[in-house]
N, C-alpha and C. Protein backbone atom coordinates (compact mmCIF):
# COMPACT_ATOMS: atom_id res chain seq x y z
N UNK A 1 -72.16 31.11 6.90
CA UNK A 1 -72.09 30.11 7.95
C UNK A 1 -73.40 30.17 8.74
N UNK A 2 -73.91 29.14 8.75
CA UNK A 2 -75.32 29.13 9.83
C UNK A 2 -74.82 29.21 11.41
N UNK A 3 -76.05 29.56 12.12
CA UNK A 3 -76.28 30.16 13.61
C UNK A 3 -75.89 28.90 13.99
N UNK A 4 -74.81 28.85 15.06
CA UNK A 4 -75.05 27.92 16.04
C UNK A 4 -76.08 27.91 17.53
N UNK A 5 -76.19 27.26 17.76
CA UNK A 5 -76.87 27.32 18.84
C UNK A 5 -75.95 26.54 20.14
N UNK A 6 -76.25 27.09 21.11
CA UNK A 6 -75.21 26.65 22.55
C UNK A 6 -75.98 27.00 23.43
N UNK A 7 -76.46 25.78 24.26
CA UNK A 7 -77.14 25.85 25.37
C UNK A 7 -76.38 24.92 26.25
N UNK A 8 -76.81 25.18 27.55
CA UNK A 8 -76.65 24.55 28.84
C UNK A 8 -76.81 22.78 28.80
N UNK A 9 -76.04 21.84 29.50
CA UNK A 9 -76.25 20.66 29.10
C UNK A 9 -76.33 20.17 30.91
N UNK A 10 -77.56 19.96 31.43
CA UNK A 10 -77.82 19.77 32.22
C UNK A 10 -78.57 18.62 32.70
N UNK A 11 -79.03 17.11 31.99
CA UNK A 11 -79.31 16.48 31.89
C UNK A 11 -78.30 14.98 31.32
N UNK A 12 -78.55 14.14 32.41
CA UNK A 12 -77.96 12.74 31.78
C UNK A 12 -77.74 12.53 30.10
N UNK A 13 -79.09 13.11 29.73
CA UNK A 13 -79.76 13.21 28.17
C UNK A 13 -78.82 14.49 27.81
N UNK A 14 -78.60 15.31 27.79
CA UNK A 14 -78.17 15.97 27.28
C UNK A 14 -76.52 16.18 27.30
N UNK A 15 -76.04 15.47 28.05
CA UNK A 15 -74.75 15.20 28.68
C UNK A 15 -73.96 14.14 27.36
N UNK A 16 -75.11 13.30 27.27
CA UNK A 16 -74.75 12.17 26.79
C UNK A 16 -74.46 12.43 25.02
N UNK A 17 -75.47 13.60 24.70
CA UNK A 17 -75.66 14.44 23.15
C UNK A 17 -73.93 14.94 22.93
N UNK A 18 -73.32 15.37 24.03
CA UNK A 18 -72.02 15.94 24.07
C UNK A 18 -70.71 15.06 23.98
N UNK A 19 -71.30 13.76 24.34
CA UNK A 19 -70.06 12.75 24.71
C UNK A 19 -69.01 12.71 23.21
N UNK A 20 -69.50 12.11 22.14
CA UNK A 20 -68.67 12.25 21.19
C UNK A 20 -67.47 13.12 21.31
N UNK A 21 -67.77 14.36 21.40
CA UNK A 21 -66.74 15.41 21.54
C UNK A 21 -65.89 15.56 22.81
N UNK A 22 -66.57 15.41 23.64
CA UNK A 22 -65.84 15.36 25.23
C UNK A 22 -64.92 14.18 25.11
N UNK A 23 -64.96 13.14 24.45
CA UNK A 23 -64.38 12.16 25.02
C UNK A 23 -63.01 12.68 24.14
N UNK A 24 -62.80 13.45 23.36
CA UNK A 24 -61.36 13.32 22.65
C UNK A 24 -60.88 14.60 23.75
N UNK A 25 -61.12 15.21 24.31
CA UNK A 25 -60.41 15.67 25.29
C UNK A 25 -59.92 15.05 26.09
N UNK A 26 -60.96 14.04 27.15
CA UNK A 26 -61.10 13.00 28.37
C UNK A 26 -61.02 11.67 27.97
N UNK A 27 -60.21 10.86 27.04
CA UNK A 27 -60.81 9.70 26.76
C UNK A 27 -60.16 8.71 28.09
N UNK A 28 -59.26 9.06 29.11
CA UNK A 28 -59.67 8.58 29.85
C UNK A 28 -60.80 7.94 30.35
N UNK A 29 -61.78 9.19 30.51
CA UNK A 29 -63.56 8.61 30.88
C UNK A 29 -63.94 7.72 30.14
N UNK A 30 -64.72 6.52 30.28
CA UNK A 30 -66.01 6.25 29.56
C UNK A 30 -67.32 7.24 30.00
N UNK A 31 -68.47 6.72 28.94
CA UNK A 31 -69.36 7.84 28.68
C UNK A 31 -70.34 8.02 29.82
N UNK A 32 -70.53 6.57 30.50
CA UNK A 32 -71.19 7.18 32.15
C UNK A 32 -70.29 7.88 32.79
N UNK A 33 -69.04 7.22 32.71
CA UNK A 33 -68.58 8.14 34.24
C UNK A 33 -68.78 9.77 33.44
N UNK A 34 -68.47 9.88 32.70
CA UNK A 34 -68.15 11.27 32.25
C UNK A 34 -69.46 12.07 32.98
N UNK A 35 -71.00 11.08 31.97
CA UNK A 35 -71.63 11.89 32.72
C UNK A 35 -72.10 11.85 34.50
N UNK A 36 -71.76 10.83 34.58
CA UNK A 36 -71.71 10.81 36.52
C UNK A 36 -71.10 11.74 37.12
N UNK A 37 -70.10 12.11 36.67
CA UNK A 37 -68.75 13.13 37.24
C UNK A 37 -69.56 14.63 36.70
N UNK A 38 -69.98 14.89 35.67
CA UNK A 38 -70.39 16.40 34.99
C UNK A 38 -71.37 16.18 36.39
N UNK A 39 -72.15 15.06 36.16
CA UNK A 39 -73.56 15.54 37.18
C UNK A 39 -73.76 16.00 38.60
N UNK A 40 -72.26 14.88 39.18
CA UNK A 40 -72.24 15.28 40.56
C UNK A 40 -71.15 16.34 40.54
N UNK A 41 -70.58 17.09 39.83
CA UNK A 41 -69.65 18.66 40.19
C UNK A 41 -71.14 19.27 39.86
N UNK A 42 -72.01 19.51 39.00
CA UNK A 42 -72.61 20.33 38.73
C UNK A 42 -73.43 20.65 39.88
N UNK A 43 -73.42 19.65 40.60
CA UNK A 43 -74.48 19.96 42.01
C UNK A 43 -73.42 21.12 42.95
N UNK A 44 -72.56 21.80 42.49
CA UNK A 44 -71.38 22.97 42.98
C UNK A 44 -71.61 23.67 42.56
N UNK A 45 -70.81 24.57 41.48
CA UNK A 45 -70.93 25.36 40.45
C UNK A 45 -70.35 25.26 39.00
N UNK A 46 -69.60 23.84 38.78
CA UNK A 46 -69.44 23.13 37.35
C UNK A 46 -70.74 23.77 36.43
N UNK A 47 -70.50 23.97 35.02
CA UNK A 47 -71.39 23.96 34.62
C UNK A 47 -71.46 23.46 33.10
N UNK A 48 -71.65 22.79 31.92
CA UNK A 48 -71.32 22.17 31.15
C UNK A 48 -72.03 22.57 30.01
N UNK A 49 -71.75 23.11 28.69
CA UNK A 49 -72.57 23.71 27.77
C UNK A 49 -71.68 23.00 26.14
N UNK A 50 -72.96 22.99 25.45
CA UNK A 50 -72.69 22.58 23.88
C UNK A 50 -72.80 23.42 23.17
N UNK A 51 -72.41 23.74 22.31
CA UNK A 51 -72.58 24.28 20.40
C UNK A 51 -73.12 23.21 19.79
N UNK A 52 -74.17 23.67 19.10
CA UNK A 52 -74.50 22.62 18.06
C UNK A 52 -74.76 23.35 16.72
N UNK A 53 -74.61 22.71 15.73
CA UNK A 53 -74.73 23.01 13.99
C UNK A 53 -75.52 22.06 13.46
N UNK A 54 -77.07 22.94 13.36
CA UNK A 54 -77.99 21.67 12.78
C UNK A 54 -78.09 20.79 13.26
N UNK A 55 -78.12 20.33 14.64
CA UNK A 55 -78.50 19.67 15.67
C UNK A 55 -77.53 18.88 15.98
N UNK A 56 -76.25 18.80 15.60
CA UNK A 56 -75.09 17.94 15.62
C UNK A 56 -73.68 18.78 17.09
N UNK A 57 -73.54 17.63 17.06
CA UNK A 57 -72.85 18.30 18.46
C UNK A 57 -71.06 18.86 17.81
N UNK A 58 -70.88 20.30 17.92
CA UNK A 58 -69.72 20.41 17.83
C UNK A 58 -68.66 20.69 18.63
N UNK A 59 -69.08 21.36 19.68
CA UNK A 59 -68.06 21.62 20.93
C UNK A 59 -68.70 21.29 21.88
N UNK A 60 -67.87 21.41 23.20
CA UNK A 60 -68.17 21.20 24.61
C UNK A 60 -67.30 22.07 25.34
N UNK A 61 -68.23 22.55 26.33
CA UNK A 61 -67.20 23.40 27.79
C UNK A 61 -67.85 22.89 29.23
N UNK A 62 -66.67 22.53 29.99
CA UNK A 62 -67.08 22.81 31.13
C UNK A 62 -66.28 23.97 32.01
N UNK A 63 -67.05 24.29 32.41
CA UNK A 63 -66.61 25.94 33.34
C UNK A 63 -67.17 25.48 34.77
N UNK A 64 -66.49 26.99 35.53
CA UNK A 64 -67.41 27.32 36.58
C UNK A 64 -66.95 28.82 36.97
N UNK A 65 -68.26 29.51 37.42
CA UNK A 65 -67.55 30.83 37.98
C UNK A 65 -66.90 30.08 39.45
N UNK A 66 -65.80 30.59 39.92
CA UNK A 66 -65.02 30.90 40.63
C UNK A 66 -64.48 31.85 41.29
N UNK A 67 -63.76 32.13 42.20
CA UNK A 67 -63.04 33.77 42.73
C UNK A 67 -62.11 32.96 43.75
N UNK A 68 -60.94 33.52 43.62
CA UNK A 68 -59.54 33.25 44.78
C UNK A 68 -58.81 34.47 44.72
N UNK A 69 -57.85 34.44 46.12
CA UNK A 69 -57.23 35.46 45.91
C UNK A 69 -56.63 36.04 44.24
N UNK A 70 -55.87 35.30 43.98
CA UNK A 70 -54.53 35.37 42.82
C UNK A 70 -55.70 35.91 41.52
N UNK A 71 -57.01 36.16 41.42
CA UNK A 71 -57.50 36.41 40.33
C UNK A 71 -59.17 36.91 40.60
N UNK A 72 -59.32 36.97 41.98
CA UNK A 72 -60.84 37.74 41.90
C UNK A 72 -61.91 36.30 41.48
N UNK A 73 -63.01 37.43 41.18
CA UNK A 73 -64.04 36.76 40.28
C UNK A 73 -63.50 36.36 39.28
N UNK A 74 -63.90 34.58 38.60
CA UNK A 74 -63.31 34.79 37.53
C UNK A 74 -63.84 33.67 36.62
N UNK A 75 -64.19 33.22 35.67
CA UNK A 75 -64.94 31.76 34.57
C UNK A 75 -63.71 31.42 34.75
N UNK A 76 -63.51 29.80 35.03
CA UNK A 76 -63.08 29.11 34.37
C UNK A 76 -63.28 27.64 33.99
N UNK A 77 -61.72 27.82 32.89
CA UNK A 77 -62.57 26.98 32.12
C UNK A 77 -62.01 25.86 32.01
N UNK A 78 -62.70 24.51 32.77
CA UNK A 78 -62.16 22.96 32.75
C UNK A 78 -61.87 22.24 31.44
N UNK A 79 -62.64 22.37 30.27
CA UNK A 79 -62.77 21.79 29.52
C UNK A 79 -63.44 22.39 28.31
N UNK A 80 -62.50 22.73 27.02
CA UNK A 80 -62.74 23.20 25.88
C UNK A 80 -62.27 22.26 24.73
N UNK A 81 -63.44 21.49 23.85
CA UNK A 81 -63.07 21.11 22.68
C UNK A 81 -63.84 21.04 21.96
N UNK A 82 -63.47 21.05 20.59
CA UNK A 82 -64.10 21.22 19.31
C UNK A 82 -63.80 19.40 19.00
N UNK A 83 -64.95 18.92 18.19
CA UNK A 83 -65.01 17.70 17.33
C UNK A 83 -63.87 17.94 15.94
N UNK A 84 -62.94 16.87 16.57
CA UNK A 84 -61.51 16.82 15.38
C UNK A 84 -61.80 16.98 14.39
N UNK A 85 -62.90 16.13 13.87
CA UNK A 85 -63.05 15.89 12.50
C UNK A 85 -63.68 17.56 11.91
N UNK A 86 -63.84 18.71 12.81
CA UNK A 86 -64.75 19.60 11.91
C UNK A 86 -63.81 20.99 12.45
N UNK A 87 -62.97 20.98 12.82
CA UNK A 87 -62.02 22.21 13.19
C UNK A 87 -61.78 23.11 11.98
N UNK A 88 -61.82 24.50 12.56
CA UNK A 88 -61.42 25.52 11.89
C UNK A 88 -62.68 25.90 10.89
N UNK A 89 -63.63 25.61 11.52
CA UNK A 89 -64.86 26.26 11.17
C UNK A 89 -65.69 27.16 11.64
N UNK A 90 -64.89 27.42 12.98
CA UNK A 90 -65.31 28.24 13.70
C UNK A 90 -66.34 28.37 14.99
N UNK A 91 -66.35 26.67 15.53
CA UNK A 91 -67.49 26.35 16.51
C UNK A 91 -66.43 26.70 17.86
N UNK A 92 -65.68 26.43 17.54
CA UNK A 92 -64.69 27.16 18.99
C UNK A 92 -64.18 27.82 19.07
N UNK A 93 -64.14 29.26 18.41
CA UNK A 93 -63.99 30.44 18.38
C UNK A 93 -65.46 30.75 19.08
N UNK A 94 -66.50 30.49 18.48
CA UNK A 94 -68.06 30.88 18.79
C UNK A 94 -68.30 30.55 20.42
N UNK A 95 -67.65 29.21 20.78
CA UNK A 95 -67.84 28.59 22.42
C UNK A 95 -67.29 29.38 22.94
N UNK A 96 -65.67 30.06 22.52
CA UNK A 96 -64.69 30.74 23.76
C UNK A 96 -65.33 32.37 23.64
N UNK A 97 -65.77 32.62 22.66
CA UNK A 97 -66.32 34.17 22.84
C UNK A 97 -68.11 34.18 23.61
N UNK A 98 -68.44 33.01 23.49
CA UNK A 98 -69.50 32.96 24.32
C UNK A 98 -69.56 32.56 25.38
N UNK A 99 -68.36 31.95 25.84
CA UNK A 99 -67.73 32.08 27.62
C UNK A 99 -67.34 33.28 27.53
N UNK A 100 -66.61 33.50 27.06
CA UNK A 100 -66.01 35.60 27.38
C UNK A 100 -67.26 36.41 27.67
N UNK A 101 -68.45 35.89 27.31
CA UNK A 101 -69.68 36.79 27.68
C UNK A 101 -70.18 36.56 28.39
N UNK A 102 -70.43 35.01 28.75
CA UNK A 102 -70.94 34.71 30.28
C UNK A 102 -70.70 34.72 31.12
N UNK A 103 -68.50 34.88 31.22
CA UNK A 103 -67.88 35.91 32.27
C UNK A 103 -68.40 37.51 32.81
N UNK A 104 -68.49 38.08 31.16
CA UNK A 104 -69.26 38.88 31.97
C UNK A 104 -70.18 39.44 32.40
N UNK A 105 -71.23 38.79 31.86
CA UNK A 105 -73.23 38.97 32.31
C UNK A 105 -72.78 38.17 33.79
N UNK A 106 -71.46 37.19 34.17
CA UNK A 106 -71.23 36.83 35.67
C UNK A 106 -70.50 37.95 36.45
N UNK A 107 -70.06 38.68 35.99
CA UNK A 107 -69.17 39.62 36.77
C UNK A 107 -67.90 39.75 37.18
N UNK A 108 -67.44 38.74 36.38
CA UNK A 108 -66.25 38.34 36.13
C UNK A 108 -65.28 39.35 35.25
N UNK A 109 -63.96 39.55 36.17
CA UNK A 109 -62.75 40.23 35.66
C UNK A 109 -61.98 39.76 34.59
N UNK A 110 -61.81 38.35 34.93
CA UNK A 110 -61.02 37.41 33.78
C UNK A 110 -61.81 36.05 33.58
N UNK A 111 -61.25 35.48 32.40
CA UNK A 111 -61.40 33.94 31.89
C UNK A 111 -59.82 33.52 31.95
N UNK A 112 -60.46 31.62 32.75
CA UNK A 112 -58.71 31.42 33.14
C UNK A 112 -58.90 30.47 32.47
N UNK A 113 -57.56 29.65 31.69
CA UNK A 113 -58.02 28.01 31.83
C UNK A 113 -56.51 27.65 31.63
N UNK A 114 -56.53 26.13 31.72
CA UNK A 114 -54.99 25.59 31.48
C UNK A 114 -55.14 24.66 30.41
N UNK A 115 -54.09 24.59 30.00
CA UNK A 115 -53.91 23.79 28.54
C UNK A 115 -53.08 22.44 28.60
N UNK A 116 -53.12 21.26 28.29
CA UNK A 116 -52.23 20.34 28.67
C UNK A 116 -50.51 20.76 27.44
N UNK A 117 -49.52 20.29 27.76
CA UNK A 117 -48.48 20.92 27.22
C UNK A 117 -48.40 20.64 25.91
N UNK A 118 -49.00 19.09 25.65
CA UNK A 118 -48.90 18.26 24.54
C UNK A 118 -49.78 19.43 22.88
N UNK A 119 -51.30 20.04 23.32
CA UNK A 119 -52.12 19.98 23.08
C UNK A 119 -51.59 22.00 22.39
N UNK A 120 -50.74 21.85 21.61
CA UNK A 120 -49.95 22.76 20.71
C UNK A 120 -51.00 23.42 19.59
N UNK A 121 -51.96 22.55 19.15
CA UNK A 121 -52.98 23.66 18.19
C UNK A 121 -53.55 24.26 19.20
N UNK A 122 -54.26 23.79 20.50
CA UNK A 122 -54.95 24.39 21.26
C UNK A 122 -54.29 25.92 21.64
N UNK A 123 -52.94 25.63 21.96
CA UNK A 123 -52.11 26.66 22.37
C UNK A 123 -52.60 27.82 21.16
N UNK A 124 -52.16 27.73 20.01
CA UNK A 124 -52.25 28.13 19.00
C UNK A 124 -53.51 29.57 18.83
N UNK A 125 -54.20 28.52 18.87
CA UNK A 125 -55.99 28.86 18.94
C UNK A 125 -56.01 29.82 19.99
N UNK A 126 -55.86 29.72 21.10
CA UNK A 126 -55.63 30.63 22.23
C UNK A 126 -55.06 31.69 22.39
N UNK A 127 -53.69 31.70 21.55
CA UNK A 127 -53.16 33.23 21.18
C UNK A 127 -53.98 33.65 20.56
N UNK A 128 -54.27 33.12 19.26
CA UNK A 128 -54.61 33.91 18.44
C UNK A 128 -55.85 34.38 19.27
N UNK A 129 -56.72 33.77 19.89
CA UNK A 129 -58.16 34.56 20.15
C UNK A 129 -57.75 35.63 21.56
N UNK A 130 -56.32 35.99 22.19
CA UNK A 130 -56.27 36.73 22.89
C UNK A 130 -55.83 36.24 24.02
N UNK A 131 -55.89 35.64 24.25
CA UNK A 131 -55.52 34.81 25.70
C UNK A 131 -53.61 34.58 26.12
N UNK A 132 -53.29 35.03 27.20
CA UNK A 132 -52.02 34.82 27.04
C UNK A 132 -51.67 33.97 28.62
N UNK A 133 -50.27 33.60 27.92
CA UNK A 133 -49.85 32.54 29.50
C UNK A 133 -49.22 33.51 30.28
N UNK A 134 -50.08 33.51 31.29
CA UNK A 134 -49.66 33.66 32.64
C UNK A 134 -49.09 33.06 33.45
N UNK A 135 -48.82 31.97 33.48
CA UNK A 135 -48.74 31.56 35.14
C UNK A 135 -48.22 29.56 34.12
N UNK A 136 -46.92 29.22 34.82
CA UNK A 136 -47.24 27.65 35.08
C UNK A 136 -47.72 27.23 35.67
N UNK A 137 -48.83 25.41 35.18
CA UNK A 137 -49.02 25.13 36.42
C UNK A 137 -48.56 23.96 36.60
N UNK A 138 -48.75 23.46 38.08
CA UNK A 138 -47.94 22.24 38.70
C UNK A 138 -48.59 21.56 38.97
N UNK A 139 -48.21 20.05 39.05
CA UNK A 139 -49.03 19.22 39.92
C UNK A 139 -48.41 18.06 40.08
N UNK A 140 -49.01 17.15 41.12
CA UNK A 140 -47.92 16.08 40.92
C UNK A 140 -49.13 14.61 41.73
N UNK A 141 -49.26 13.61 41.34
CA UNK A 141 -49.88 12.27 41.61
C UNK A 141 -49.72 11.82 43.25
N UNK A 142 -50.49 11.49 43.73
CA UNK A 142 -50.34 11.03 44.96
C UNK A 142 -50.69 9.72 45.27
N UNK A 143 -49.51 9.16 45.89
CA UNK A 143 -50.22 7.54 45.75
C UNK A 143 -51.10 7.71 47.05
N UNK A 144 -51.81 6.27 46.90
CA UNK A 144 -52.86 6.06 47.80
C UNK A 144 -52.27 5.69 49.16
């Protein structure tokens, strides 16, 4: 299997290299807002990174370090997906163990993230790489 490479996506331009893949997570978004929204959290501590294979985009994360009571220092993670069409090749195994490291070159105790309920391979994927459920979470719509 060849080297992937995963760098930081910090540019409109480089935001936009990621969209393909982001959007089957978010297809809510279209591809500006997506990157309008990455650009203005990132001015916080959002931070948004790719895998690529031979210059082709295969995953996307958005994270941020964080710390609250209920968990300390800690990555987490907004947004993890691999491109449908190329799963189980191992580009998101490679993304989540290379957040597990930038947790901790950050100083980070844990990696958190939430999973939507529907999204059952994800679940899957997640045991198997170690990760276990902790915690439900809640939420609920607020009208205007």
């Amino acid at each position: 299997m060849s080297e992937f490479e995963i760098r930081p996506l910090t540019t409109a331009a480089e935001l936009r290299t990621i969209w393909p893949v982001a959007q089957q997570l978010r297809p809510h978004l279209d591809e500006d807002r997506f990157v309008e929204q990455a650009l203005r959290q990132a001015q916080g501590t959002f931070r948004a990174t790719g895998l690529y294979d031979g210059g082709a985009a295969r995953a996307y994360a958005g994270w941020r370090v964080h710390e609250n009571l209920a968990y300390g220092l800690h990555l987490y993670v907004d947004d993890l997906v691999t491109d449908q069409t190329v799963r189980s090749r191992g580009y998101g195994k490679a993304l989540l163990d290379w957040l597990k490291d930038e947790a901790r070159r950050q100083g980070c105790a844990k990696l958190q993230l939430d999973s939507g309920t529907h999204r059952k391979d994800a679940h899957a994927f997640y045991l198997r790489e170690g990760l276990r459920i902790e915690a439900f979470h809640f939420g609920i719509a607020l009208p205007d």
